[in-house]
Protein backbone atom coordinates (compact mmCIF):
# COMPACT_ATOMS: atom_id res chain seq x y z
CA UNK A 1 94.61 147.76 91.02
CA UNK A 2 93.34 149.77 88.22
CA UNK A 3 94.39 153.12 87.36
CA UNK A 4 92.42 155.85 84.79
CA UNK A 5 94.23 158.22 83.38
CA UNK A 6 94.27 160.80 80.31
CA UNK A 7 97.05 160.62 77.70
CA UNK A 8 97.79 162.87 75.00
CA UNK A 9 98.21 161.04 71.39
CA UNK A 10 98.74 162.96 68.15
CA UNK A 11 97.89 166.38 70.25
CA UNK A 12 94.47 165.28 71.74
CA UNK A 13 93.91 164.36 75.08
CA UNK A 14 92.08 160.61 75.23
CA UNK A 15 91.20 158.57 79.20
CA UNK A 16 92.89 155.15 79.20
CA UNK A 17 92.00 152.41 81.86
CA UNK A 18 94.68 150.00 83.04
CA UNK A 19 95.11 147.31 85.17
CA UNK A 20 98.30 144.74 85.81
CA UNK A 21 98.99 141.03 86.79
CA UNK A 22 101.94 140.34 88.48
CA UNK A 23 103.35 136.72 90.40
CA UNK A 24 107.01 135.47 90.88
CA UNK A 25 108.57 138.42 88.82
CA UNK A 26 106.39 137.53 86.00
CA UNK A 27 104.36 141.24 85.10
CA UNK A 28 101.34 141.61 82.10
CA UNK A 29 99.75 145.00 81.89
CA UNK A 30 96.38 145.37 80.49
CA UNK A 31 95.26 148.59 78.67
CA UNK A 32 91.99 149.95 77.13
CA UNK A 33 91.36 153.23 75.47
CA UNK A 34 87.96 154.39 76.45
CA UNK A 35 87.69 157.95 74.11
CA UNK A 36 89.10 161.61 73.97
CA UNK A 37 88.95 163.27 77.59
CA UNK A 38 86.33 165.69 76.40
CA UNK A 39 83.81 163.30 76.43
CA UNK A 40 83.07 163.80 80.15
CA UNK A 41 79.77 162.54 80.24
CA UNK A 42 77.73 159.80 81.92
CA UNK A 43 77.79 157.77 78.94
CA UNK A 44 81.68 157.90 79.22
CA UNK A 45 81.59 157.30 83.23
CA UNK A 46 79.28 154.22 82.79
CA UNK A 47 82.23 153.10 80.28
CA UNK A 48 85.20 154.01 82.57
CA UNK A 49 83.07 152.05 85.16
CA UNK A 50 82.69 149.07 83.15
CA UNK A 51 85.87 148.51 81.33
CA UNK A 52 87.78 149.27 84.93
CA UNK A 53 85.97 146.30 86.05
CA UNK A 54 86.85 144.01 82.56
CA UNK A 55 90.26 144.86 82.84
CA UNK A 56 90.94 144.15 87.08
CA UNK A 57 88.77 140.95 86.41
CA UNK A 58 91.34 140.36 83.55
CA UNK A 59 94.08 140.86 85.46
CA UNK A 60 92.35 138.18 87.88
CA UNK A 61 92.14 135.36 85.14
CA UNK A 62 95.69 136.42 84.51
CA UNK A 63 97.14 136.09 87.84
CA UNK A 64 95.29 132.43 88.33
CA UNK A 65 97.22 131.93 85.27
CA UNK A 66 100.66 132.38 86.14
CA UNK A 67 99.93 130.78 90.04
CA UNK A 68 99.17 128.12 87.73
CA UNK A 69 102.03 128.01 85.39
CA UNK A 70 104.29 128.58 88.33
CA UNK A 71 103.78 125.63 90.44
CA UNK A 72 105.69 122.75 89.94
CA UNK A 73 104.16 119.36 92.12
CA UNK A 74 105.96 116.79 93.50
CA UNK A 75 103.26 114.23 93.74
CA UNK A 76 99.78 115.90 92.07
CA UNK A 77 99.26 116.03 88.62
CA UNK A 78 99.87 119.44 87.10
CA UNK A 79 95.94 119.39 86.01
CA UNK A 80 95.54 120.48 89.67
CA UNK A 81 97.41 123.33 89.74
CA UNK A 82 94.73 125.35 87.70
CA UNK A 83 91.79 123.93 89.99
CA UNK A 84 93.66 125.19 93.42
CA UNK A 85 95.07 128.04 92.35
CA UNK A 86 91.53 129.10 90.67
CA UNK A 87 89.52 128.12 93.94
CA UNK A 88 92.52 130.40 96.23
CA UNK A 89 92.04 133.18 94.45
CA UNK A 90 88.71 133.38 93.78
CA UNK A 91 87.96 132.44 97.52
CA UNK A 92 89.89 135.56 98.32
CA UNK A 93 88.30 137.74 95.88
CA UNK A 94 84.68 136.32 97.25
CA UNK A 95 85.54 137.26 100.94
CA UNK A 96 86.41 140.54 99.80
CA UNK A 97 83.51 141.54 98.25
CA UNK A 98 81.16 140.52 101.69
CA UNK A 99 80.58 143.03 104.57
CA UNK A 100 81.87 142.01 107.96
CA UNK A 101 79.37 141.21 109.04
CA UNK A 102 78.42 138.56 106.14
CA UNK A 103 82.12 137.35 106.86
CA UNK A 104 81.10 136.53 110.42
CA UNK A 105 78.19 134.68 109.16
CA UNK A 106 79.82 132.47 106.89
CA UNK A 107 82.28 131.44 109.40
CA UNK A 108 80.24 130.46 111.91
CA UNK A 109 78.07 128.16 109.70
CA UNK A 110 81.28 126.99 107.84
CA UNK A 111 82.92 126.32 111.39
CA UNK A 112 79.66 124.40 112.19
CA UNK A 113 80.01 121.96 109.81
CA UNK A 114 83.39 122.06 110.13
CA UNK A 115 83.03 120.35 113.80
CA UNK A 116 80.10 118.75 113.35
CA UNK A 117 82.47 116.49 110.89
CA UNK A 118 85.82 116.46 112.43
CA UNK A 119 84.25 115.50 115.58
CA UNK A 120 82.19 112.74 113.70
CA UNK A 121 84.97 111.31 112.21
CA UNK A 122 85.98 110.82 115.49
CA UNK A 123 82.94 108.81 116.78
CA UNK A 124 80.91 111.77 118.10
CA UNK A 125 76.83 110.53 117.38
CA UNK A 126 75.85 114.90 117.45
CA UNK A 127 73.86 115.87 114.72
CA UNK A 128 74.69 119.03 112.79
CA UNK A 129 72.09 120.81 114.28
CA UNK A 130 72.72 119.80 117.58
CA UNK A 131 76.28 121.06 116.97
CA UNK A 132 74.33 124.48 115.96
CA UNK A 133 72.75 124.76 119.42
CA UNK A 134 75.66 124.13 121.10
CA UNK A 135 77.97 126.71 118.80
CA UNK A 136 75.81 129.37 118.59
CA UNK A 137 73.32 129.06 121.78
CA UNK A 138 75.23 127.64 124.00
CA UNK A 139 72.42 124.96 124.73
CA UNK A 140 73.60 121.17 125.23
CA UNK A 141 71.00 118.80 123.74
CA UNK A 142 69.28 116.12 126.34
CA UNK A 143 70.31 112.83 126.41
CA UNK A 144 73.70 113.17 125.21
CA UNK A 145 77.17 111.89 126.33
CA UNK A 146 78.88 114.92 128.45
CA UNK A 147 82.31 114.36 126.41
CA UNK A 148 80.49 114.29 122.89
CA UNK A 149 79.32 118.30 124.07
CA UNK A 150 82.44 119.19 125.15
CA UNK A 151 84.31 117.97 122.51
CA UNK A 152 81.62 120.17 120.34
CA UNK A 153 82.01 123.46 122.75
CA UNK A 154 85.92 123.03 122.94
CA UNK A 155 86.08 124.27 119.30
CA UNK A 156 84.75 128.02 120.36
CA UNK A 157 87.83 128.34 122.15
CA UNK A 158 90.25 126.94 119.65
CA UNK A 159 88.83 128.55 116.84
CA UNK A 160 89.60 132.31 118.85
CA UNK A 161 93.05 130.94 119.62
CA UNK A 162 94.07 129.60 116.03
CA UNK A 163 92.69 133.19 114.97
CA UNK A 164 94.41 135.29 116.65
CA UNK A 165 98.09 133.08 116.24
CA UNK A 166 99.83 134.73 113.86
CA UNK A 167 103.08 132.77 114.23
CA UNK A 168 104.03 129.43 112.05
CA UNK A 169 103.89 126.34 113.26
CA UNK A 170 105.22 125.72 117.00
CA UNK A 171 104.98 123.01 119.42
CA UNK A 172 103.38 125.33 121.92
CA UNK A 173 100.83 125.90 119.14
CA UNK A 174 100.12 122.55 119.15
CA UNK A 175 100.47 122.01 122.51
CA UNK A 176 97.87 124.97 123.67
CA UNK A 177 95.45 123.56 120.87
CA UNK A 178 95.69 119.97 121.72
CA UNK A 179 95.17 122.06 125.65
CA UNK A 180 91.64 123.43 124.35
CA UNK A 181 90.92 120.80 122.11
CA UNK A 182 90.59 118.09 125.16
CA UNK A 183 89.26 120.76 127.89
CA UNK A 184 86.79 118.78 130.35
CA UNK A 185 87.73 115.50 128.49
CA UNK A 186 90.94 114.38 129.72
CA UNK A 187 92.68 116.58 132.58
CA UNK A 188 95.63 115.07 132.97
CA UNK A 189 96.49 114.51 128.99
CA UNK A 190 95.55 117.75 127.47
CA UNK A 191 97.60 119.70 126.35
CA UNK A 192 100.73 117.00 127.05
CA UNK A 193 102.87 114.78 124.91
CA UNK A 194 101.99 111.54 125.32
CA UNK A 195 104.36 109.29 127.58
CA UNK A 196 102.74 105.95 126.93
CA UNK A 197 102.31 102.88 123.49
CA UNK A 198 99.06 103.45 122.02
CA UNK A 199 97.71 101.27 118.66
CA UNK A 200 95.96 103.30 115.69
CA UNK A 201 92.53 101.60 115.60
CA UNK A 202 92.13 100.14 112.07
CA UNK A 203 96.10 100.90 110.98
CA UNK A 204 98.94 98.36 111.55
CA UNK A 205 101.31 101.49 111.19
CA UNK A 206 103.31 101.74 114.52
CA UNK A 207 103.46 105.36 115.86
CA UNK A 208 106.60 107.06 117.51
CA UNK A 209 107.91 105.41 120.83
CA UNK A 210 106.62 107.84 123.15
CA UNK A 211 110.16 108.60 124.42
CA UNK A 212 111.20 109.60 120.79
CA UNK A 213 108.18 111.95 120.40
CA UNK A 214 109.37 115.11 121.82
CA UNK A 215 112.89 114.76 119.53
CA UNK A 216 110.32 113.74 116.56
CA UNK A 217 107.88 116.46 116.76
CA UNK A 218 111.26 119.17 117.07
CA UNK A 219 112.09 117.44 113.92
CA UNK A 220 108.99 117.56 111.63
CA UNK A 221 108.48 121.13 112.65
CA UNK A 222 111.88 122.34 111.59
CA UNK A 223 111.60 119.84 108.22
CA UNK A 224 108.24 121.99 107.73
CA UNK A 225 109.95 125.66 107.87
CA UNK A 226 112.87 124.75 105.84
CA UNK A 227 110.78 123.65 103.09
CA UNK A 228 108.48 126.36 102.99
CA UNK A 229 109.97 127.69 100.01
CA UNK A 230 111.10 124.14 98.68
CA UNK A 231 107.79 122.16 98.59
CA UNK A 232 104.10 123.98 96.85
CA UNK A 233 102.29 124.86 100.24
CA UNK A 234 99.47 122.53 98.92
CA UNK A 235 101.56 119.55 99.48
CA UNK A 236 103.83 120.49 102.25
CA UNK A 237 100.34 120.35 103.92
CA UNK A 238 98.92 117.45 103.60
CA UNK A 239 102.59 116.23 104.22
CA UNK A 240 102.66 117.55 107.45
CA UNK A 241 99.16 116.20 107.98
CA UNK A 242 100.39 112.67 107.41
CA UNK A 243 103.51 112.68 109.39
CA UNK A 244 102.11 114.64 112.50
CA UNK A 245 99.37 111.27 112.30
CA UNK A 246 102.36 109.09 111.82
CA UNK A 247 104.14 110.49 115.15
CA UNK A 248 100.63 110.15 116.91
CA UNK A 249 102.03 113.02 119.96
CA UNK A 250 99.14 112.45 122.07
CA UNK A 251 96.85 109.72 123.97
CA UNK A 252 93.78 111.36 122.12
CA UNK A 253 92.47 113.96 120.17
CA UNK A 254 95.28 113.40 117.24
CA UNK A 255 92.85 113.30 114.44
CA UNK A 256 91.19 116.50 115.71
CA UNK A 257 94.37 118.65 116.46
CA UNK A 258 96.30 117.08 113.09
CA UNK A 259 93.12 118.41 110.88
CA UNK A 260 93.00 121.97 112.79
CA UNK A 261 96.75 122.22 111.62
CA UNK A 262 96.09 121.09 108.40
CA UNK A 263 93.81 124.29 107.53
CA UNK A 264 95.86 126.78 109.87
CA UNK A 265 98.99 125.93 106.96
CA UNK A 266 96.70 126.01 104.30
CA UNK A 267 95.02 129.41 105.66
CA UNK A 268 98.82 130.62 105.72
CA UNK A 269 99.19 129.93 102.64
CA UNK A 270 95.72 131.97 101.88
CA UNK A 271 93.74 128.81 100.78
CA UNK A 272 90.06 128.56 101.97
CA UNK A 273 89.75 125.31 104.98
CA UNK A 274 89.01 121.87 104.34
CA UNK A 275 86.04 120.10 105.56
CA UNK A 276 86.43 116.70 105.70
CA UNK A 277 82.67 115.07 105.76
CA UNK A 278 81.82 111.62 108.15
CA UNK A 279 80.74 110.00 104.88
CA UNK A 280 84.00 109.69 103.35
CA UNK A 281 85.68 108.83 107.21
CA UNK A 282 86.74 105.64 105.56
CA UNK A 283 88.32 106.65 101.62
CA UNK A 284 89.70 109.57 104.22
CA UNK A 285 91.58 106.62 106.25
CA UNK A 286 92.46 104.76 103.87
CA UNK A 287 94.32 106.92 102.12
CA UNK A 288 96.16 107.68 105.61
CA UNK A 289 97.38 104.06 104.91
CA UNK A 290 98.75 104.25 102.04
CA UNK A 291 100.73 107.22 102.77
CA UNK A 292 102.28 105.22 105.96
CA UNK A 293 102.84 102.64 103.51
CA UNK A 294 104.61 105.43 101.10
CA UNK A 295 102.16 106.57 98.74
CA UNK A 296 100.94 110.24 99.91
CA UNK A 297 99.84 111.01 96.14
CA UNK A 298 95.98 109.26 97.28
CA UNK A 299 95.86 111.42 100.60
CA UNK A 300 97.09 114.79 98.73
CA UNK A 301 94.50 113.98 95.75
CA UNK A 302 91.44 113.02 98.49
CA UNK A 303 92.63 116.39 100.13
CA UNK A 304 92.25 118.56 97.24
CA UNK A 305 89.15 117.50 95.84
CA UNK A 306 87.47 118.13 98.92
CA UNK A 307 89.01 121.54 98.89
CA UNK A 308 87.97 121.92 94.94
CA UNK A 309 84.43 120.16 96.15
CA UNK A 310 83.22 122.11 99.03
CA UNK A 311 84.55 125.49 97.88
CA UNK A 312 83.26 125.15 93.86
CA UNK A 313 80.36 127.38 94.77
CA UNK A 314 83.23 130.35 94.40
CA UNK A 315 83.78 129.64 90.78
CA UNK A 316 80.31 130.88 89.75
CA UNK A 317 81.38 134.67 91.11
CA UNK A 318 83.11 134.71 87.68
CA UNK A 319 79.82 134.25 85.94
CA UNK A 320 77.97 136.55 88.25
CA UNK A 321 80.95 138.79 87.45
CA UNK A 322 79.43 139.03 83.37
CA UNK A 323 75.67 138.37 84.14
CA UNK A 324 74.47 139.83 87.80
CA UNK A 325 73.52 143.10 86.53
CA UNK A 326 74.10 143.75 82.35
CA UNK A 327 71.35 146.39 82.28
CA UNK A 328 72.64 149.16 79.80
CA UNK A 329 75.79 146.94 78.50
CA UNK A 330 76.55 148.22 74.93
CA UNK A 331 76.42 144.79 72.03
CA UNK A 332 80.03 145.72 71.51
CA UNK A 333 80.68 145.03 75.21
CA UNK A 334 79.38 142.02 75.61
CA UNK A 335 81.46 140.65 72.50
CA UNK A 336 84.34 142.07 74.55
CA UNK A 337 83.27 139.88 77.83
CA UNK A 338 82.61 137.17 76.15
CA UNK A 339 86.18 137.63 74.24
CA UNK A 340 87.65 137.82 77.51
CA UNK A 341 86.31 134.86 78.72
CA UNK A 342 87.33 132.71 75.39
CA UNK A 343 91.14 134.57 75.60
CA UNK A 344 91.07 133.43 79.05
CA UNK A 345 90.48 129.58 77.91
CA UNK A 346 92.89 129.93 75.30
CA UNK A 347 95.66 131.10 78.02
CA UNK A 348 95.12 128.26 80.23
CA UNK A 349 94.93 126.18 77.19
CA UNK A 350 98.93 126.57 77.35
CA UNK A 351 98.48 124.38 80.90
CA UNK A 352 98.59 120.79 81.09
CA UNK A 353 94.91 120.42 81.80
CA UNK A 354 94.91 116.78 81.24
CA UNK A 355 92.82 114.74 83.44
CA UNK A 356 94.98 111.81 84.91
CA UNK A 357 94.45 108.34 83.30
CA UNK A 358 94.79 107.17 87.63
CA UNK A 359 92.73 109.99 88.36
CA UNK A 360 89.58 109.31 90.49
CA UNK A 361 86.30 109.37 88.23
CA UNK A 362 84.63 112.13 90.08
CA UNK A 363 87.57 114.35 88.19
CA UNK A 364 86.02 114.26 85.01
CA UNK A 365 82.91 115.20 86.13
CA UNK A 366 84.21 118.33 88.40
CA UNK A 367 86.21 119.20 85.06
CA UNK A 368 83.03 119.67 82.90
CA UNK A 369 81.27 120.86 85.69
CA UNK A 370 83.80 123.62 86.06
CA UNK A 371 83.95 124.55 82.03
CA UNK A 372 80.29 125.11 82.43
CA UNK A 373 80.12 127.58 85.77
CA UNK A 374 82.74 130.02 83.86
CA UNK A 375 81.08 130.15 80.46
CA UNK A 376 79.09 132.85 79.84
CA UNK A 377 76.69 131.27 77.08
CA UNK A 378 75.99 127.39 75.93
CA UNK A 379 77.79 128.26 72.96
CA UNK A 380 80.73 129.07 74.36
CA UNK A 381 80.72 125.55 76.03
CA UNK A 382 81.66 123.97 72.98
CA UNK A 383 84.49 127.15 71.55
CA UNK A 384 86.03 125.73 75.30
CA UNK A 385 85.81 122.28 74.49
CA UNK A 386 86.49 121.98 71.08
């Protein structure tokens, strides 16, 4: 929040602008004296105007900063605790700048896609528009398999129940989504713990003895709440994700219920969802292997570039931020944004920004890619770079 306020120095009353950072106990306050108080003038309102805005934005960067600095992985590399913590918080800022009713819109075609590839992974042949007309019109395309629809239309109800839960993790969370998830599919199954052996198609991994799954699922939901505070939400996540696969609860619909609860803990945890496309079904699966053979680092990494991937389009809000509307900006204030934006690099300069020798070589790319969405000018590029 930033506050404006008159001071008096040396007997003469001057307007100050300040804003603060704060995470974890850790507190920076950030200060700017616009002129003496008498100066009430437009001139002086368009510069309380603009350095209010330099100063919260600074107290943005800031905050990213010490999210960063604060989070201590198990399994990523530390050179992702910048990305996720940048793409949270800016994700937040960009939803709080939109009207409700461009909220609404986004969700729906986010939650479009969103199905159209969870269900796709699953085998369902609907084509994202077809998902469209069955999301928003209510229309079932000809010619198409009655279960394929109503695996489609079963998301409008689960998406207004995982809205309004407000609640952590439960099994009759699960239990009432797994319920909606397989409405018109399979009476007798949905919403029920599964009571017989079933195989994972494509995995050798052996999932919980269906008279152990009940004592199982009690167990990874109490492992998950008592290391809320213990494990970065990140990876307690995509830990969950993999053991709730692992314990396979139901006859069907495992995939689909495990990757709803995957983005209700991240949304918990006020990250944006994940969207895990068709086209990568099989890096996506493999990975699941290797984490039932021990190795969740593939699966976490997988996880968060997707995250990084489909939500990178929030990063540019910092360049809008500098360069949407400059009209009337003073040559002394734009050495002052651009200052910002090169103290800014030099603060997360103090992170370990390394890219990962193991890393996967779409990194590198999404690294440079990112250095060039926050600078303000190609010269600048190379100050961040050098």
């Amino acid at each position: 929040m930033v506050s404006v306020k008159e001071r008096t120095v040396k007997g003469k009353r001057y307007i100050y602008v300040s804003s603060s950072a704060s995470f974890k106990g850790e507190r920076k306050r950030f200060e700017k004296c616009i002129g003496p108080s008498a100066d009430r003038n437009p001139e002086m309102k368009r510069r309380i105007e603009f350095y209010s805005d330099l100063l919260e934005f600074k107290s943005t960067l800031y905050r990213i900063y010490l999210k960063a600095k604060g989070t201590r992985f198990t399994y990523l590399p530390s050179f992702y605790s910048f990305y996720l913590a940048l793409i949270k918080q800016l994700y937040h800022d960009f939803l709080s700048d939109l009207y409700l009713s461009e909220i609404d819109r986004y969700e729906r075609e986010f939650n479009i896609r969103y199905v159209h590839n969870t269900t796709g992974i699953e085998g369902n042949t609907l084509s994202l528009s077809e998902t469209a007309m069955i999301m928003e019109d209510g229309i079932a395309p000809a010619g198409k398999h009655l279960r394929e629809i109503h695996e489609v239309e079963n998301y409008k109800r689960a998406f207004r129940f995982m809205k309004g839960s407000k609640g952590d993790i439960s099994k009759d969370l699960i239990l009432k989504l797994h319920d909606l998830i397989q409405r018109n599919i399979d009476h007798d199954s949905a919403g029920n713990l599964r009571r017989i052996g079933v195989n994972i198609t494509g995995s050798e991994w052996q999932p919980t003895p269906a008279i152990l799954i009940d004592a199982e699922l009690d167990k990874l939901i109490s492992w998950y709440r008592e290391n809320q505070n213990n494990i970065p939400p990140f990876e307690l996540a995509s830990l969950f994700h993999i053991r709730f696969l692992q314990i396979h609860p139901f006859t069907d619909g495992n995939g689909r219920v495990g990757r709803e609860l995957l983005n209700y803990t991240l949304a918990r945890n006020d990250y944006p969802p994940i969207i895990i496309p068709i086209e990568r079904r099989e890096e996506y699966m493999d990975d699941l292997t290797l984490a039932d053979e021990g190795d969740p680092l593939p699966l976490m990494e997988f996880l968060a570039l997707q995250l990084i991937r489909d939500h990178a389009n929030v990063v540019g809000s910092i360049k809008d931020r500098f360069t949407g509307d400059i009209k009337g900006i003073k040559p002394g204030e734009i050495q002052e944004m651009v200052g910002l934006m090169i103290w800014f690099f030099n603060l997360i300069g103090e992170l370990d920004l390394r890219v990962p020798p193991h890393a996967r070589s779409e990194i590198e790319k999404i690294h440079r890619q990112f250095l060039s969405d926050l600078a303000v000018d190609p010269d600048l590029i190379k100050v961040i770079q050098s």
